[in-house]
N, C-alpha and C. Protein backbone atom coordinates (compact mmCIF):
# COMPACT_ATOMS: atom_id res chain seq x y z
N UNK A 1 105.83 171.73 40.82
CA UNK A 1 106.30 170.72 39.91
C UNK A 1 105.36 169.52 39.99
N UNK A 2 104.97 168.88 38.53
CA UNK A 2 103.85 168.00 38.67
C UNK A 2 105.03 166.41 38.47
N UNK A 3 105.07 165.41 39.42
CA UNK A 3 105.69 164.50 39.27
C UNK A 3 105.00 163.17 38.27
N UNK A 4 104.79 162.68 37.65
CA UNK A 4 104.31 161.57 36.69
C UNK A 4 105.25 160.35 36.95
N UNK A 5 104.42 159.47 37.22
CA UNK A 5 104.98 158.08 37.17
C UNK A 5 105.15 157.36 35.66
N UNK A 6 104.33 158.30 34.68
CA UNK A 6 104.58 157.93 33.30
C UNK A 6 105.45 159.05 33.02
N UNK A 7 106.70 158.41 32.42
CA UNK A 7 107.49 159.69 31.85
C UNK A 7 107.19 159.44 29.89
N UNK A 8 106.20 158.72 29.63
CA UNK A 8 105.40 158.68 28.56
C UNK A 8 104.80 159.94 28.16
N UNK A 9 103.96 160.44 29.06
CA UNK A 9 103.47 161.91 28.44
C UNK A 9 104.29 162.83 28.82
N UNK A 10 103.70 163.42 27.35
CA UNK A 10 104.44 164.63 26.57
C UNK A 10 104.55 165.62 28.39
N UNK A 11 105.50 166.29 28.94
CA UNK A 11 105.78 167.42 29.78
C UNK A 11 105.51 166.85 31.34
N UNK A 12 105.48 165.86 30.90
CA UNK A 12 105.61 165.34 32.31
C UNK A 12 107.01 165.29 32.79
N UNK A 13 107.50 165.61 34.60
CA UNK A 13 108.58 165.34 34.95
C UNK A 13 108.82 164.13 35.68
N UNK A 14 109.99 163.44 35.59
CA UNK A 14 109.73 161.87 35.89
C UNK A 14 110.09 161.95 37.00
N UNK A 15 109.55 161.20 37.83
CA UNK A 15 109.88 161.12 39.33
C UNK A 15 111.12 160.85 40.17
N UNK A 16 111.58 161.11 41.46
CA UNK A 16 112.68 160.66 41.65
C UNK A 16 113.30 159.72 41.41
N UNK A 17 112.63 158.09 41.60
CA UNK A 17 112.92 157.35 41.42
C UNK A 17 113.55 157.07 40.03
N UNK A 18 113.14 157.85 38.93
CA UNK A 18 113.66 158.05 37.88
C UNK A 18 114.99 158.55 37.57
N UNK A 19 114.69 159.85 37.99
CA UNK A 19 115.81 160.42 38.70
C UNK A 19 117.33 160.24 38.82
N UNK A 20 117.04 159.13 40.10
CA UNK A 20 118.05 158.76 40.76
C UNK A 20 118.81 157.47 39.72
N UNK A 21 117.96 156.72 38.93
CA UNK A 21 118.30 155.79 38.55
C UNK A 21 119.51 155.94 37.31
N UNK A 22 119.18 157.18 36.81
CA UNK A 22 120.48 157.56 35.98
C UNK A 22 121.31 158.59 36.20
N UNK A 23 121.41 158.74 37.43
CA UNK A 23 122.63 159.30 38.22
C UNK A 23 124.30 159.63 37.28
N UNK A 24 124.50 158.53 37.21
CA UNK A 24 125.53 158.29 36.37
C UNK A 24 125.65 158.23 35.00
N UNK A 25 124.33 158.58 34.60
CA UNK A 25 124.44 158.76 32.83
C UNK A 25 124.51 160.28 32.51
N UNK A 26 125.24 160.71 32.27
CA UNK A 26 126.26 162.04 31.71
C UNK A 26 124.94 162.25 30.71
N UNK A 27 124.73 161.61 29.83
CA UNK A 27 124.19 161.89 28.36
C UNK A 27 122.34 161.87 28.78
N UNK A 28 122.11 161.14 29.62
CA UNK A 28 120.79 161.57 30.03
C UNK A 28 119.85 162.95 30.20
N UNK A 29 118.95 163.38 29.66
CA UNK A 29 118.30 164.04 29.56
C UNK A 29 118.16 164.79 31.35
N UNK A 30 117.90 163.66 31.70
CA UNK A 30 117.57 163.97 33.73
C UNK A 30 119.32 164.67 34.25
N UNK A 31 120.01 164.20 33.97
CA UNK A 31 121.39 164.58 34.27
C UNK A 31 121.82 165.92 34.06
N UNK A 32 120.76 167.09 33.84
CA UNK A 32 121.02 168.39 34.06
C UNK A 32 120.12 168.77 35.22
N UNK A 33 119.02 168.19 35.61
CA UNK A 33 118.47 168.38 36.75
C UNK A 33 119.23 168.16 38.12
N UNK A 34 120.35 167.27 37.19
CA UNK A 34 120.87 166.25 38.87
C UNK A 34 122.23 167.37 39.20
N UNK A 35 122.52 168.20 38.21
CA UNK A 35 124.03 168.32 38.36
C UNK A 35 123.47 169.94 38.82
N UNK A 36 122.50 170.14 39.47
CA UNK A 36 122.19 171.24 40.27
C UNK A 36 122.53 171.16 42.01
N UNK A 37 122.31 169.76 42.04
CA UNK A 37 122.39 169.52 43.31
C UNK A 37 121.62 168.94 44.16
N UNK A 38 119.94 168.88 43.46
CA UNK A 38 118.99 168.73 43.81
C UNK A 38 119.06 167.87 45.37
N UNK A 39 118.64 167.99 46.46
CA UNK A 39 119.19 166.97 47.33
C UNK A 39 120.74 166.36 47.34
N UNK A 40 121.50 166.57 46.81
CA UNK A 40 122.98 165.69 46.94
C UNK A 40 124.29 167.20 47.45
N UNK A 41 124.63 166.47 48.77
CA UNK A 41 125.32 167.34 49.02
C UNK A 41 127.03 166.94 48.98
N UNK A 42 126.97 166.19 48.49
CA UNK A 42 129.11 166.42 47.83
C UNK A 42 129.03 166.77 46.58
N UNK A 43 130.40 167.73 46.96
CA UNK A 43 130.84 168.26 46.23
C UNK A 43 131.98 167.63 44.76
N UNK A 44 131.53 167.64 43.60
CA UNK A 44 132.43 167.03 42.80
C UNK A 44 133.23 167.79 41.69
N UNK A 45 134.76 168.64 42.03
CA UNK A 45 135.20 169.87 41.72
C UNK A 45 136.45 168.96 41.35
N UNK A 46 136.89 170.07 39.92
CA UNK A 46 138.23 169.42 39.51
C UNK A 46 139.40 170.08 39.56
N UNK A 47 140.34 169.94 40.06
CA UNK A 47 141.65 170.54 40.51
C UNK A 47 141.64 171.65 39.21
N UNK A 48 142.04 172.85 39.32
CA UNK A 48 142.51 173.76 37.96
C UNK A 48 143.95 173.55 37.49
N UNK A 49 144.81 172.96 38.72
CA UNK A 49 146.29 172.93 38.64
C UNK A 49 146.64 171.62 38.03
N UNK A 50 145.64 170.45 38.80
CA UNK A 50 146.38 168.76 38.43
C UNK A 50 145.43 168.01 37.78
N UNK A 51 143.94 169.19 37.58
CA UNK A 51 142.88 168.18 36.30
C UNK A 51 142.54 166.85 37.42
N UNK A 52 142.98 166.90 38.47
CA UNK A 52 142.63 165.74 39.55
C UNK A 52 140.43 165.72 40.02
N UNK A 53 139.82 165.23 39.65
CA UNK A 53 138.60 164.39 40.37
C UNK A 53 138.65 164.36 42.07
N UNK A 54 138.21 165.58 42.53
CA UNK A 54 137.91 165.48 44.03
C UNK A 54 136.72 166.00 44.51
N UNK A 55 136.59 164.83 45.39
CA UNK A 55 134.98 165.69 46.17
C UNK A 55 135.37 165.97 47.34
N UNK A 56 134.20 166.95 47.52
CA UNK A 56 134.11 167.49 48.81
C UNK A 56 133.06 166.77 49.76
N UNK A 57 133.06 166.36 51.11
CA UNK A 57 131.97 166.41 51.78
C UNK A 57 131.80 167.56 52.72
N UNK A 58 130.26 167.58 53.04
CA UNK A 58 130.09 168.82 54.27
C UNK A 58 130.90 168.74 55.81
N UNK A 59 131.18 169.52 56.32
CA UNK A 59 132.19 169.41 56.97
C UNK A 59 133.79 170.01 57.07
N UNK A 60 134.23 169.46 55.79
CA UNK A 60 135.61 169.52 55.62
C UNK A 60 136.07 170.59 54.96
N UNK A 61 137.59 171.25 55.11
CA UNK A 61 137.76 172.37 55.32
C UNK A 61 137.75 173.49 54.35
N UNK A 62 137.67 172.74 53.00
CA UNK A 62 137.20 174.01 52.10
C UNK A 62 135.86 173.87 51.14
N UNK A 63 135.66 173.02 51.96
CA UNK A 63 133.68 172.82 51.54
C UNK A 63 133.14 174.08 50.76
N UNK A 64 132.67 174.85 51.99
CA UNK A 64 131.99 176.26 51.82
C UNK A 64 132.21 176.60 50.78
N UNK A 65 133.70 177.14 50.26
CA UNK A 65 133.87 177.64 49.35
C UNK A 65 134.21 177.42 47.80
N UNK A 66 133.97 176.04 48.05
CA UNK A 66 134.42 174.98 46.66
C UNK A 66 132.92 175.33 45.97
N UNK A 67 132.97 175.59 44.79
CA UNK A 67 132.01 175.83 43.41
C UNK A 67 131.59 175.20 42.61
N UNK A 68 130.94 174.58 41.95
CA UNK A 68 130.78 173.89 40.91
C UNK A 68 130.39 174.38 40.30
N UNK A 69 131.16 173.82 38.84
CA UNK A 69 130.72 174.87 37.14
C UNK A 69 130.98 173.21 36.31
N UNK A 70 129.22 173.25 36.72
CA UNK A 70 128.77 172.08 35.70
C UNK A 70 129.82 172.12 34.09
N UNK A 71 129.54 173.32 33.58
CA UNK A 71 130.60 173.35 32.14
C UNK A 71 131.74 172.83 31.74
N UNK A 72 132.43 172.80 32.85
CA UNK A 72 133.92 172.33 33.11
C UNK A 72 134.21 170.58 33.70
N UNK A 73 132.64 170.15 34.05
CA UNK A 73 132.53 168.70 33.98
C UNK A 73 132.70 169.03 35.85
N UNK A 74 132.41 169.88 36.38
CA UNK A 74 131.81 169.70 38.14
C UNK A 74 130.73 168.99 37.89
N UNK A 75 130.45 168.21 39.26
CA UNK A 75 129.50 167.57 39.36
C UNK A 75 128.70 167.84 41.01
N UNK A 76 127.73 167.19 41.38
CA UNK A 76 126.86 166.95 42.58
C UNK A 76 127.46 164.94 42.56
N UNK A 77 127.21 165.04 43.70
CA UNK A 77 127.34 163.38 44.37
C UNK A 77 126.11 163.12 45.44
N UNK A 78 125.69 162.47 45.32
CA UNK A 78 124.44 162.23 46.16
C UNK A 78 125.40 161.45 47.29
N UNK A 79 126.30 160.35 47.37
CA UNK A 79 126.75 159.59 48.58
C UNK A 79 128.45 159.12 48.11
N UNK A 80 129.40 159.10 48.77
CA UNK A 80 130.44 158.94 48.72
C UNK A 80 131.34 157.75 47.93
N UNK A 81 130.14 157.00 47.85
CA UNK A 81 130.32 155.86 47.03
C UNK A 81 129.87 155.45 45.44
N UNK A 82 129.29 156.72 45.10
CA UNK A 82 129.09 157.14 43.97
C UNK A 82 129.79 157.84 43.60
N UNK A 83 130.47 158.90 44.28
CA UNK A 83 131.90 159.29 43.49
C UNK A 83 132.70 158.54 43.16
N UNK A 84 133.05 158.04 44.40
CA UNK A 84 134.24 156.99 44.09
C UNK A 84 134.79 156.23 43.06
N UNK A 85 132.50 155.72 42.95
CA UNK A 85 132.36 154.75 41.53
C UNK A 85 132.56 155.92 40.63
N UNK A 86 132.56 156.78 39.99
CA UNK A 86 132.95 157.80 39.26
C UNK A 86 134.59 157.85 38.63
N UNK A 87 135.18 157.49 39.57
CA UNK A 87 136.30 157.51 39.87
C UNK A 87 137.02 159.28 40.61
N UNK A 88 136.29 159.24 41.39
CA UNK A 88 136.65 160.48 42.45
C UNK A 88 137.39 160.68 43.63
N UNK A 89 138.19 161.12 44.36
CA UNK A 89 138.68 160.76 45.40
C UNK A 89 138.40 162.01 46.30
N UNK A 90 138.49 161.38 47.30
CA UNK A 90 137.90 162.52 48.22
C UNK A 90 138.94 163.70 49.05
N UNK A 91 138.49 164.90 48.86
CA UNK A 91 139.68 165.85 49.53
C UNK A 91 140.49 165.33 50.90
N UNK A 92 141.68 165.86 50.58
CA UNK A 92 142.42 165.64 52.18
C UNK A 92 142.05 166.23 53.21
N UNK A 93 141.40 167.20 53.20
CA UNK A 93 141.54 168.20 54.34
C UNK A 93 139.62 168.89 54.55
């Protein structure tokens, strides 16, 4: 992957710092790169039963097996306080 500090030319990929900076923009172009996971390890999965906003962190007890399906509006969280700001709450268990 060739990183460019100009995201001006045509096929260039913009750098992290780019990246990171629209984290939170849904409608951003970069925001399908991000919702892979790239580096960010919480988990941001939505209840099937209560439509409830919960993340996961590593560690906790159904981590492993929690999925994300970007389609359904899952997400990646880079830090706990970016969910939050999301409006996410974090699993009980």
């Amino acid at each position: 992957m060739v990183v460019s500090q100009n995201p001006g030319i045509i096929g260039a990929t913009p750098s992290l710092m780019q990246l990171t900076d629209e984290v939170g923009d849904d409608t951003s172009p970069n925001a399908s790169l991000l919702s892979t996971g790239a580096g960010c390890t919480i988990k941001g999965n939505i209840s099937i039963n209560t439509g409830e906003h919960i993340y996961h962190v590593p560690g906790q007890q159904h981590y492993s097996e929690t999925k994300i399906s970007p389609q359904y509006g899952e997400r990646w969280f880079c830090s706990e306080a970016e969910a939050r700001a999301a409006g996410w709450r974090r699993a009980k268990r």
